[in-house]
Protein backbone atom coordinates (compact mmCIF):
# COMPACT_ATOMS: atom_id res chain seq x y z
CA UNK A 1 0.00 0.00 0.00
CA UNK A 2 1.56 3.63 -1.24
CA UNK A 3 -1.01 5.92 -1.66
CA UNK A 4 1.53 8.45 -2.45
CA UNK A 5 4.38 7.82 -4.42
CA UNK A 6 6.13 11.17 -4.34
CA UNK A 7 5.80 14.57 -2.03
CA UNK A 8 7.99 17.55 -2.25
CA UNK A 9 6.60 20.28 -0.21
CA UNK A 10 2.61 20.64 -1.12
CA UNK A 11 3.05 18.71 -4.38
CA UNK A 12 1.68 15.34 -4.11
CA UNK A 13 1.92 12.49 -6.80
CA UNK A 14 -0.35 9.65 -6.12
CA UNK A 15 0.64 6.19 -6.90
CA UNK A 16 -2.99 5.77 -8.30
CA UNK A 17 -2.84 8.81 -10.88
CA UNK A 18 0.65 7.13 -12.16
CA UNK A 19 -0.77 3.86 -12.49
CA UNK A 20 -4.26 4.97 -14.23
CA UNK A 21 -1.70 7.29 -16.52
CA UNK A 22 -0.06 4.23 -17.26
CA UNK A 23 -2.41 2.27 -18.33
CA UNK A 24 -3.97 4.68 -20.73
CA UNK A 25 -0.20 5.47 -22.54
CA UNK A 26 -0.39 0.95 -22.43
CA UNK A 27 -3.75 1.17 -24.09
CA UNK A 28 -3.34 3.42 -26.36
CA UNK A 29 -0.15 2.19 -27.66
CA UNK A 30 -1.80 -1.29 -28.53
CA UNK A 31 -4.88 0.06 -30.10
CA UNK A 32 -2.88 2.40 -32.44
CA UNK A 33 -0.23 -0.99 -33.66
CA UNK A 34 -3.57 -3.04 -34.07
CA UNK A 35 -5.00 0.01 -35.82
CA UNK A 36 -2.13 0.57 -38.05
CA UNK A 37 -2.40 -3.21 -39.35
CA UNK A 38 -6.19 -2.93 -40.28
CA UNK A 39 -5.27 0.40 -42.13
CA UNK A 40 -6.12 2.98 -39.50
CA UNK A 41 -4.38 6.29 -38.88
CA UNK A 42 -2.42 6.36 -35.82
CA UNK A 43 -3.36 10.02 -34.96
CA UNK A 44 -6.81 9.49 -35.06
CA UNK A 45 -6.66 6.44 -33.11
CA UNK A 46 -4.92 8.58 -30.27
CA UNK A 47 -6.67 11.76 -30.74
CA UNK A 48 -9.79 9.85 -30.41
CA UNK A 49 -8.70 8.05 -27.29
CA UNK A 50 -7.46 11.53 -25.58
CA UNK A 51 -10.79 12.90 -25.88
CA UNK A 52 -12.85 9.20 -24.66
CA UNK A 53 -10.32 9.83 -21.71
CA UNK A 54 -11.47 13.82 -21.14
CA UNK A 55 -15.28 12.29 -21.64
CA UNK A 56 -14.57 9.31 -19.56
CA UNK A 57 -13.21 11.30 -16.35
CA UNK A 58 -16.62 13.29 -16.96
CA UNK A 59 -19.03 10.68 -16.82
CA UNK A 60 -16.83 8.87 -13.93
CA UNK A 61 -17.46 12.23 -11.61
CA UNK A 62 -21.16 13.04 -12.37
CA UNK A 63 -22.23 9.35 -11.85
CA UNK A 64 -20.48 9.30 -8.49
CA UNK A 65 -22.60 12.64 -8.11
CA UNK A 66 -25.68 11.36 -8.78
CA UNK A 67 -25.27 7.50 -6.89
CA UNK A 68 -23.31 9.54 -3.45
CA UNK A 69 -25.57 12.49 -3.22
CA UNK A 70 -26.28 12.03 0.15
CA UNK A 71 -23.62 9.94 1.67
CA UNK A 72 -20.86 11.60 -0.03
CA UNK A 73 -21.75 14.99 1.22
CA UNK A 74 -22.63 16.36 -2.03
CA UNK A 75 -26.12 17.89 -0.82
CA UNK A 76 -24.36 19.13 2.23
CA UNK A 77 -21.44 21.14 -0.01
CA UNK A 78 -22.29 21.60 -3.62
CA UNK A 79 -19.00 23.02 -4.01
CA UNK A 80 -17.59 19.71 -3.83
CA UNK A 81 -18.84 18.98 -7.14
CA UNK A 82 -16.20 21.20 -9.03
CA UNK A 83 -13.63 19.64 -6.36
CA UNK A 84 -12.30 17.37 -8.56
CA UNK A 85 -8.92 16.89 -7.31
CA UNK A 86 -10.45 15.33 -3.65
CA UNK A 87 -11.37 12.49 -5.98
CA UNK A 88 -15.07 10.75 -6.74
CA UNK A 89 -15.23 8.50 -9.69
CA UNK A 90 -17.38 5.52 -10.78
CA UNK A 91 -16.05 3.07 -13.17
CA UNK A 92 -18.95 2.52 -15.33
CA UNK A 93 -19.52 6.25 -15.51
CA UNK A 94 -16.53 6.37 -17.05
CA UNK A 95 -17.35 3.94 -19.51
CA UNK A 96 -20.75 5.69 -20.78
CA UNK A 97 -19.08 9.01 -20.62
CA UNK A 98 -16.56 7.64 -22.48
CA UNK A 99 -18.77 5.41 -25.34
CA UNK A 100 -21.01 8.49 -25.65
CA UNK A 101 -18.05 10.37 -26.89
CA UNK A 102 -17.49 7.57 -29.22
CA UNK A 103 -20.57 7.48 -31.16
CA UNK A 104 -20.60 11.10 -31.35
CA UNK A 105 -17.03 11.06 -33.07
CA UNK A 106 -18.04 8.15 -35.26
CA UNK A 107 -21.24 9.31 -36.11
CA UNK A 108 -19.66 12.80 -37.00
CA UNK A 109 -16.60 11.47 -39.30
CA UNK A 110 -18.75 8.48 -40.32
CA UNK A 111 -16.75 5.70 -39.29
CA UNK A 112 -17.79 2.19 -38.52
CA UNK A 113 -17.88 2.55 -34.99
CA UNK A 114 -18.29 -1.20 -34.67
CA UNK A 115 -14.98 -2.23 -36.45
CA UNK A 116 -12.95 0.84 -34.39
CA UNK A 117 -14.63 -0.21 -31.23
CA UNK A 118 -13.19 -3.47 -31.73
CA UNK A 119 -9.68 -2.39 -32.37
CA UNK A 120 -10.50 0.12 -28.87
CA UNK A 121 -12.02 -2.72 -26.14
CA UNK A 122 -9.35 -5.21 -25.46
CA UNK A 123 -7.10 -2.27 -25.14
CA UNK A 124 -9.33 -1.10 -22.59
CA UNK A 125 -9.13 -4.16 -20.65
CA UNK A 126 -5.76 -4.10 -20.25
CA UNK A 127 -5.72 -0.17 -19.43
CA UNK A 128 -8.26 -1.09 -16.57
CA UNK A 129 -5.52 -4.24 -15.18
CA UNK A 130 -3.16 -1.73 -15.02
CA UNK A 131 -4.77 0.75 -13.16
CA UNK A 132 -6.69 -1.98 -10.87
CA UNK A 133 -3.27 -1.91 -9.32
CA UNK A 134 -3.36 1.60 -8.56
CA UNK A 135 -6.58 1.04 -6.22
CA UNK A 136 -4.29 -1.71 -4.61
CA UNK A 137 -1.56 1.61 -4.38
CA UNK A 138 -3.97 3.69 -2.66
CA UNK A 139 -6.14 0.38 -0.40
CA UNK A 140 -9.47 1.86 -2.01
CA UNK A 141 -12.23 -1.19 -3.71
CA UNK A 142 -11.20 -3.20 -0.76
CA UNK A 143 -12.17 -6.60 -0.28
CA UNK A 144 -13.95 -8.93 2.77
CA UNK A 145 -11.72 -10.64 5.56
CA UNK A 146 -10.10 -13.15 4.23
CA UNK A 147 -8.34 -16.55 6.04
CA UNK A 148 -6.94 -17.92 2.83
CA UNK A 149 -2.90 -17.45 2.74
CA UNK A 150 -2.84 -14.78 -0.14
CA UNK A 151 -5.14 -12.35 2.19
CA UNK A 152 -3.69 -8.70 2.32
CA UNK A 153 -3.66 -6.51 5.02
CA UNK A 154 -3.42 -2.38 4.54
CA UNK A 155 -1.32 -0.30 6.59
CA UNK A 156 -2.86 2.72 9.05
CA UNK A 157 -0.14 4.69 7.90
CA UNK A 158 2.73 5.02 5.44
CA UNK A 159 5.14 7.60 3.98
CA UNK A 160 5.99 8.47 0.15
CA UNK A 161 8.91 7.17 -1.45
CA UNK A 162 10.26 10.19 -1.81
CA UNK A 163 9.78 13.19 -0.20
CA UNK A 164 7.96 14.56 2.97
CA UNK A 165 4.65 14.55 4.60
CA UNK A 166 2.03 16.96 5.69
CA UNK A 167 2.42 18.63 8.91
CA UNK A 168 -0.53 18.57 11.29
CA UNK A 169 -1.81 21.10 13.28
CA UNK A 170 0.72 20.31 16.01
CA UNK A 171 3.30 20.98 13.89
CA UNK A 172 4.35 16.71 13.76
CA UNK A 173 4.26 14.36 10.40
CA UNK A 174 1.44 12.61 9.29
CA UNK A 175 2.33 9.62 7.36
CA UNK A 176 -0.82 8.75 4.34
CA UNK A 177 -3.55 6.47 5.92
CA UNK A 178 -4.80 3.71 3.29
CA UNK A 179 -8.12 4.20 2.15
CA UNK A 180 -9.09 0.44 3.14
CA UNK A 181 -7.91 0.92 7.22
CA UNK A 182 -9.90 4.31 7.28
CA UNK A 183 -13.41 3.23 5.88
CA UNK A 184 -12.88 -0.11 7.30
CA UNK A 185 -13.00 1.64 10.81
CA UNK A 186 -15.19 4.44 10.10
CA UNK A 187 -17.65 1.39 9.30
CA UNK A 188 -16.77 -0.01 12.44
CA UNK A 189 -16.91 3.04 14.33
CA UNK A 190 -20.84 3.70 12.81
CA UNK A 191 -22.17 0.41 13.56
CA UNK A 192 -20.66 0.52 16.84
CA UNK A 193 -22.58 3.56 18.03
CA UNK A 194 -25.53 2.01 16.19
CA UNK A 195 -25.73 -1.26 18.43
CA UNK A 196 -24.76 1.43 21.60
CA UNK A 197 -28.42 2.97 20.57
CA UNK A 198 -30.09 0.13 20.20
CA UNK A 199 -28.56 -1.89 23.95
CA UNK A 200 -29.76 1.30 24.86
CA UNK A 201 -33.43 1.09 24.06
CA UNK A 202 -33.49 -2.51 24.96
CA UNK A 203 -32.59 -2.48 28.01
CA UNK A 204 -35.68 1.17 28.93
CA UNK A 205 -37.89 -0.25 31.34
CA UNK A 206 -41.74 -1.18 30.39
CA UNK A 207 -42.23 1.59 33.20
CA UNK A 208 -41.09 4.56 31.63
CA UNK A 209 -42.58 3.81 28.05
CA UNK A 210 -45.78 3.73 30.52
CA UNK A 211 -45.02 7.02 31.50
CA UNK A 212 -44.40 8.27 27.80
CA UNK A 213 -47.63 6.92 26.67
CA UNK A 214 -49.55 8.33 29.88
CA UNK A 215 -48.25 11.53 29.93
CA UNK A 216 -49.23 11.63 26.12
CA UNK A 217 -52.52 10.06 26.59
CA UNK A 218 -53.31 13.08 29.49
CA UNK A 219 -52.95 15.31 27.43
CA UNK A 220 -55.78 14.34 24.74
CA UNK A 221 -53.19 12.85 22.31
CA UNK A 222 -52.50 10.32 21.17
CA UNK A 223 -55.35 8.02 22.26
CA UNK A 224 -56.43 4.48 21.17
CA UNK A 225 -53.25 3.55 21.48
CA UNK A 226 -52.26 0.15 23.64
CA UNK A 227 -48.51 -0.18 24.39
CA UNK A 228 -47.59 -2.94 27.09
CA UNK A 229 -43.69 -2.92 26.18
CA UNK A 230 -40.84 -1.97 24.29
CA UNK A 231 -40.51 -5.15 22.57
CA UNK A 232 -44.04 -5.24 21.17
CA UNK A 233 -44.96 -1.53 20.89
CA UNK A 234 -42.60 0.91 21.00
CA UNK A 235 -42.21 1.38 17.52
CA UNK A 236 -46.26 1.60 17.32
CA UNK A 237 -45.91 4.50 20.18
CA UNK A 238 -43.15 5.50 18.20
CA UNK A 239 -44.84 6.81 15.18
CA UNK A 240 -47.92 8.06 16.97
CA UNK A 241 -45.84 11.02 19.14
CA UNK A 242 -43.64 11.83 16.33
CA UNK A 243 -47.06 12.81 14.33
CA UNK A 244 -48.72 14.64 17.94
CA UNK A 245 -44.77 16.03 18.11
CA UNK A 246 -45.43 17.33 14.92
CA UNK A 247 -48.46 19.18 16.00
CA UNK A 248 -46.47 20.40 18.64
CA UNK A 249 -48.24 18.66 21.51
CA UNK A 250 -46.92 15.35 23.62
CA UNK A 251 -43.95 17.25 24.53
CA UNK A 252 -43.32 16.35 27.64
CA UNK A 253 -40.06 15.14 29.70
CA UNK A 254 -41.77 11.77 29.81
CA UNK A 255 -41.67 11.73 26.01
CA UNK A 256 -38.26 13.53 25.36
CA UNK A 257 -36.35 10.90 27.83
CA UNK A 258 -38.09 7.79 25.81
CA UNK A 259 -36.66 9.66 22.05
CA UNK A 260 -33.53 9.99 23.83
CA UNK A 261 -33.30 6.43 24.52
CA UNK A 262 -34.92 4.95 21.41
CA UNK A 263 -34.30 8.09 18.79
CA UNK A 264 -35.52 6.98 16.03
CA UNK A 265 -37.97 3.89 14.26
CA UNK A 266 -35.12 1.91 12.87
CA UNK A 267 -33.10 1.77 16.06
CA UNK A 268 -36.61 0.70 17.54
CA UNK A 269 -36.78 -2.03 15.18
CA UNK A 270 -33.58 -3.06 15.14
CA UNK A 271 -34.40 -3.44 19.31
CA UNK A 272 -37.23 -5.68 18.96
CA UNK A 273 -35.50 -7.78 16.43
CA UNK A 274 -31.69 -8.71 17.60
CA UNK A 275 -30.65 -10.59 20.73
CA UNK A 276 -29.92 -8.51 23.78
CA UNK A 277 -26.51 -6.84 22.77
CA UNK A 278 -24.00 -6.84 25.81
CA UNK A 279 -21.21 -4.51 26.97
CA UNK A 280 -18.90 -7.56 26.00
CA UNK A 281 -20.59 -7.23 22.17
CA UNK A 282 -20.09 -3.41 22.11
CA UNK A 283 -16.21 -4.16 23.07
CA UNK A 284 -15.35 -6.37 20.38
CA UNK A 285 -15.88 -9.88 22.41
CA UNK A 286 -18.80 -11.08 20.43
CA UNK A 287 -19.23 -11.96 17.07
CA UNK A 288 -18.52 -8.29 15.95
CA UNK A 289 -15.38 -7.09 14.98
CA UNK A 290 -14.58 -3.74 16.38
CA UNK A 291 -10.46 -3.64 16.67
CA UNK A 292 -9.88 -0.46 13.95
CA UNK A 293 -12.41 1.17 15.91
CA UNK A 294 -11.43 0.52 19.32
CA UNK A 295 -7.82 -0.11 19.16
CA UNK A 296 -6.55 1.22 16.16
CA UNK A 297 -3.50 -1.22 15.13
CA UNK A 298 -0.98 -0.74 12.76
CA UNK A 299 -2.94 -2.69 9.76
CA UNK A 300 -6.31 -3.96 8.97
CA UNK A 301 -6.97 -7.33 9.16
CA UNK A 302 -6.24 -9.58 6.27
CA UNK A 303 -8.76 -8.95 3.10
CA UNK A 304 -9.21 -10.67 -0.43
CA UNK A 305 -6.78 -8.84 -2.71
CA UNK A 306 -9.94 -8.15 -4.92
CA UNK A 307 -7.86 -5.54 -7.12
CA UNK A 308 -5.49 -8.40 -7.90
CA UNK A 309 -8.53 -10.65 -9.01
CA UNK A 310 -9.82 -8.03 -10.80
CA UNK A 311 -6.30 -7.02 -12.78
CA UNK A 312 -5.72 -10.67 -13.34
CA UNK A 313 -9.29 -11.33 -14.68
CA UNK A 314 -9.47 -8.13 -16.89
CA UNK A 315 -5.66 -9.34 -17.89
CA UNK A 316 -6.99 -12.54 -19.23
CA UNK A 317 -10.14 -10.96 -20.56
CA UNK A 318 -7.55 -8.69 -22.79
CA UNK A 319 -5.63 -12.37 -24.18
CA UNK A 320 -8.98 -13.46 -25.09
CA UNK A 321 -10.58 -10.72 -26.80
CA UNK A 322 -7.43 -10.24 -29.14
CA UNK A 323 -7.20 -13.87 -30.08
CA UNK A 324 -10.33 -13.71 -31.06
CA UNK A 325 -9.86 -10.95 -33.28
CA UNK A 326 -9.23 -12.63 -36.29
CA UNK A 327 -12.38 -15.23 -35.92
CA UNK A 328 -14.97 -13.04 -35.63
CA UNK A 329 -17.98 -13.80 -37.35
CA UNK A 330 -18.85 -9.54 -37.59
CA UNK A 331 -18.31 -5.71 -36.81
CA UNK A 332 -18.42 -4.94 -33.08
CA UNK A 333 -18.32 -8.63 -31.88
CA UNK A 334 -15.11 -8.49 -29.62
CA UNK A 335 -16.98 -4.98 -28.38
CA UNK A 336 -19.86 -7.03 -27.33
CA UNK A 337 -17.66 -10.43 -25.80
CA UNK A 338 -16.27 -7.53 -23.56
CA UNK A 339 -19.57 -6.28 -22.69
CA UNK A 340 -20.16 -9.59 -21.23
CA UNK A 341 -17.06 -10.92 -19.85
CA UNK A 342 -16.05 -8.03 -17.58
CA UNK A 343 -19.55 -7.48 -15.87
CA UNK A 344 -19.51 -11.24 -14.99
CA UNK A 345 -16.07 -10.64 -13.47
CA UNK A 346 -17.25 -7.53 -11.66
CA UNK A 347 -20.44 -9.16 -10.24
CA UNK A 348 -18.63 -12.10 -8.71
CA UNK A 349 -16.32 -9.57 -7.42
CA UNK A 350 -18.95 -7.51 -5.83
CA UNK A 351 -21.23 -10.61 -4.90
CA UNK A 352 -18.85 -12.59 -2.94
CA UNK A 353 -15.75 -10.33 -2.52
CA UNK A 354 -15.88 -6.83 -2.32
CA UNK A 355 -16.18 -5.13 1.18
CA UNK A 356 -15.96 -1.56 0.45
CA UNK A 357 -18.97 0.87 -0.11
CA UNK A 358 -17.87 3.00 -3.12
CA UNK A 359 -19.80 -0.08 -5.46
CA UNK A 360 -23.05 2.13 -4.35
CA UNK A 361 -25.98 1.26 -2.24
CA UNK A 362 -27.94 -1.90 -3.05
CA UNK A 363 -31.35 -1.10 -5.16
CA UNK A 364 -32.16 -4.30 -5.69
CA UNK A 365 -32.01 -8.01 -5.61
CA UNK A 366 -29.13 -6.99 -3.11
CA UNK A 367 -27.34 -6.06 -6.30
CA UNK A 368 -25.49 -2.34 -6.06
CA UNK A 369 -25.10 0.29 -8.73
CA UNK A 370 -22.55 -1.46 -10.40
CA UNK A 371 -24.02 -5.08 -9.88
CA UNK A 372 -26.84 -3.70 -11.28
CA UNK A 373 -25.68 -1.97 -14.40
CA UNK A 374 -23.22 -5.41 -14.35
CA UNK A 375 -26.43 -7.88 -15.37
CA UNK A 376 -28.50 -5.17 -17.15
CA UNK A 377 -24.90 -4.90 -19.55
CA UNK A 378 -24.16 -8.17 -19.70
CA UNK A 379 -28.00 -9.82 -20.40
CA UNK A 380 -28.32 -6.72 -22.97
CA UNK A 381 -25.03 -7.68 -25.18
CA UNK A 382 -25.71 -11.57 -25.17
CA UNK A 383 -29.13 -10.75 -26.23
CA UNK A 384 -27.44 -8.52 -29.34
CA UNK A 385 -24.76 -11.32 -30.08
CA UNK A 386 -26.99 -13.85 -30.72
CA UNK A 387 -29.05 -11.73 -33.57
CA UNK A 388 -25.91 -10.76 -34.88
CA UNK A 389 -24.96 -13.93 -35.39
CA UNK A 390 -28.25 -14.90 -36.93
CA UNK A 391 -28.04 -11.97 -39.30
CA UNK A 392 -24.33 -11.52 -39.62
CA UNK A 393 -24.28 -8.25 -39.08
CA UNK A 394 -24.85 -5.58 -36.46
CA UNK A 395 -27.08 -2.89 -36.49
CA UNK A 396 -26.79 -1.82 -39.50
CA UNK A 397 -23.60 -2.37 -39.70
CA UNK A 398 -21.93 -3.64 -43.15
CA UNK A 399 -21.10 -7.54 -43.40
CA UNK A 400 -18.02 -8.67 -42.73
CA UNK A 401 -15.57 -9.46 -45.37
CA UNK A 402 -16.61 -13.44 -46.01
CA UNK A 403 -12.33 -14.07 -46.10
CA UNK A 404 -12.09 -11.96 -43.16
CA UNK A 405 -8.42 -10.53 -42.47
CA UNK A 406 -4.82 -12.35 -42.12
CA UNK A 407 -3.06 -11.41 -38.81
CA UNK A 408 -1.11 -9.02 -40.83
CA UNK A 409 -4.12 -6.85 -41.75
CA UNK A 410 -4.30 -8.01 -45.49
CA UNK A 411 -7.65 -9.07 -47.24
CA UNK A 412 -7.54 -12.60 -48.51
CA UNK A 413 -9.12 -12.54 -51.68
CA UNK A 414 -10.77 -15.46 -53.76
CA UNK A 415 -9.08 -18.45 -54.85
CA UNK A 416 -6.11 -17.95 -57.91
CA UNK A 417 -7.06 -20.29 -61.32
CA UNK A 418 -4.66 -23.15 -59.46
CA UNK A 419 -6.40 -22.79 -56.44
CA UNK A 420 -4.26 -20.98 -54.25
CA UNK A 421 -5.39 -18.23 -52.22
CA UNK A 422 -4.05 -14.49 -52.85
CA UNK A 423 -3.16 -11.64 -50.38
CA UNK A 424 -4.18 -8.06 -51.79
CA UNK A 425 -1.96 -5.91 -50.24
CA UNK A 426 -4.07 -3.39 -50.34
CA UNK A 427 -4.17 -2.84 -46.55
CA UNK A 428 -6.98 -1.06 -46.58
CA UNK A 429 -8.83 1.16 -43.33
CA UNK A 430 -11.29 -1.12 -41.75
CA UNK A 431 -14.32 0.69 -42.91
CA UNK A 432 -13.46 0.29 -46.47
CA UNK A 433 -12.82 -3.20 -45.90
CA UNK A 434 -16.01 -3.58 -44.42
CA UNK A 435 -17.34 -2.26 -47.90
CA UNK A 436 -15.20 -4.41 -49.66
């Protein structure tokens, strides 16, 4: 874990920004030599990547906008929007900021934006390995506790390579925390206080919820209602003063002491449902785990390296797609494999792996936003592959050349009078050979 590789003075140079940097110049690179063969300009393959980049970082920031409104303190600080450089990106906003670029530039030059997004996605694969190690850099996209041998624990705190630290405001060095020990035990920290609330309104005596719902009932509020304890009606009792409380009336210390102890429905709930929770519980002696929180040790416990399995997963997604360059059947079908090979591998990541919160909130199924969009992506593109196949074509897109292309980029063309194939070497720009 080196969330910062380099620090002289103010100036900061994250490990992750070098890695994601990397893996672009990586990408790039190998779409522009698998460009060139097909007949492709190099410029406009890089030109065109540059601005998917500046359209990618786009999309990345506004859908972390939209899915951490609320628990990213967006609504709280707008400004925080235009704060780019405190970070806030979503992978598969990226991706649609990105392709939305793409079909705009296509559609504008009137390119086959099938055949160039083939030459584009396994690069991309292998762009996203590569920076998949910068998230292991910085300890963000963390993953479960892990027992196997290969688990990986992040540091509380570590110093740049080179270079200084921040001073803090007693005037002492403050080596960079990992992003996995910090959420790890503000999680900790939040449930902790949670399950305080709740031993809290388990263990109010039946008597003073009696004297809640008296006091209320004497005063003309609030009547009808029949609560014996705080197991079986407290949450009942619950919502009925918060509406009088809204009409300004029940507000009595009777009242006030029972919020105090049971502030809210879900904590309420949450009473009537769970075991009696002990001191013992609250100190980390139960089943809970509550060491970041209440001891703060050097490193978290071990984790599954998810970043690894998801660089060595996109890694062999990358071998795939480009061997299978040369057999496919039409336009935009590697584009398509990719659109259902990597959400697989990010929805067992996120299913049975993942233990950080930046995947979103779950909506539904118990999927999040990115398990979500995963299936969605994934059931949409296998859906599409199997009428392309069927038609041999895709969306309008022209038929393949029946020959299809040599690994050097050439068109085979028919059979010579002896038999014996020929090579045009003609070379020519995928779109043309499309139209071929």
């Amino acid at each position: 874990m080196l969330p910062v590789l380099i620090q002289i003075g103010s100036l900061k140079l994250h490990t992750y920004g070098v890695m994601v940097v990397l893996g672009f110049l990586v990408a790039v690179n190998l779409a522009q030599r698998h460009g060139k063969k097909v007949g492709y300009d190099e410029d406009l393959i890089g030109d065109l990547a540059f601005y998917m980049m500046i359209a990618g970082l786009i999309g990345a920031h506004i859908l972390h906008i939209i899915v951490y409104w609320n628990t990213g303190g967006y609504a709280d600080d707008p400004l925080k929007i235009i704060r780019i450089w405190e970070g806030g990106i979503v992978f598969y906003g990226g991706f649609l900021g990105a392709t939305a670029y793409f079909f705009y530039f296509t559609k504008k030059h009137d390119l086959n934006l099938w055949a160039l997004g083939d030459i584009y996605i396994p690069s991309l694969a292998i762009g996203h390995a590569i920076g998949r190690l910068g998230c292991l850099a910085a300890g963000c996209c963390f993953g479960t506790p892990c027992d196997a041998s290969w688990g990986l624990n992040f540091p509380h705190e570590r110093a740049p390579v080179i270079g200084g630290v921040d001073e803090n405001k007693d005037g002492e060095k403050d080596p960079f925390a990992s992003i996995a020990y910090t959420s790890i035990r503000n999680q900790q920290i939040t449930k902790r206080r949670f399950l305080g609330q709740v031993k809290g309104c388990q263990e109010l005596p039946d008597a003073d919820l009696q004297k809640a719902v008296k006091a209320c009932q004497d005063g003309g509020e609030c009547t009808g209602i029949e609560v014996k304890s705080t197991s079986d009606g407290a949450n009942q009792f619950l919502r009925a003063i918060k509406k009088c409380q809204a009409n300004k009336s029940c507000d009595s210390a009777e009242v006030r002491d029972f919020l105090r102890s049971c502030p809210d429905e879900k904590v309420v709930v949450a009473a009537a449902a769970m075991p009696p929770i002990t001191q013992k519980d609250l100190d980390g002696e139960g089943i809970e785990d509550f060491s970041l929180a209440l001891h703060q040790p050097e490193h978290t416990m071990d984790l599954h390296p998810v970043q690894l399995y998801e660089a060595l997963g996109e890694l062999t997604i990358f071998f795939i797609l480009v061997m299978w360059r040369y057999r496919k059947r039409f336009h935009g079908q590697i584009f398509l494999m990719w659109l259902i090979l990597y959400p697989i591998l990010r929805w067992v990541n996120e299913n049975f792996f993942r233990g950080d919160k930046s995947r979103g909130e779950d909506i539904i199924w118990g999927l999040s936003t990115s398990g979500l969009i995963s299936v969605l992506v994934a059931g949409t593109a296998f859906i599409v592959i199997l009428l392309s196949l069927r038609q041999g074509r895709l969306l309008g897109s022209p038929v393949l050349v029946p020959q299809g292309l040599t690994p050097s980029g050439f068109e085979v063309t028919d059979a010579t009078s002896d038999g014996e194939a020929s090579e045009e070497m003609t070379d020519l720009p995928g779109d043309e050979q499309s139209k071929k």
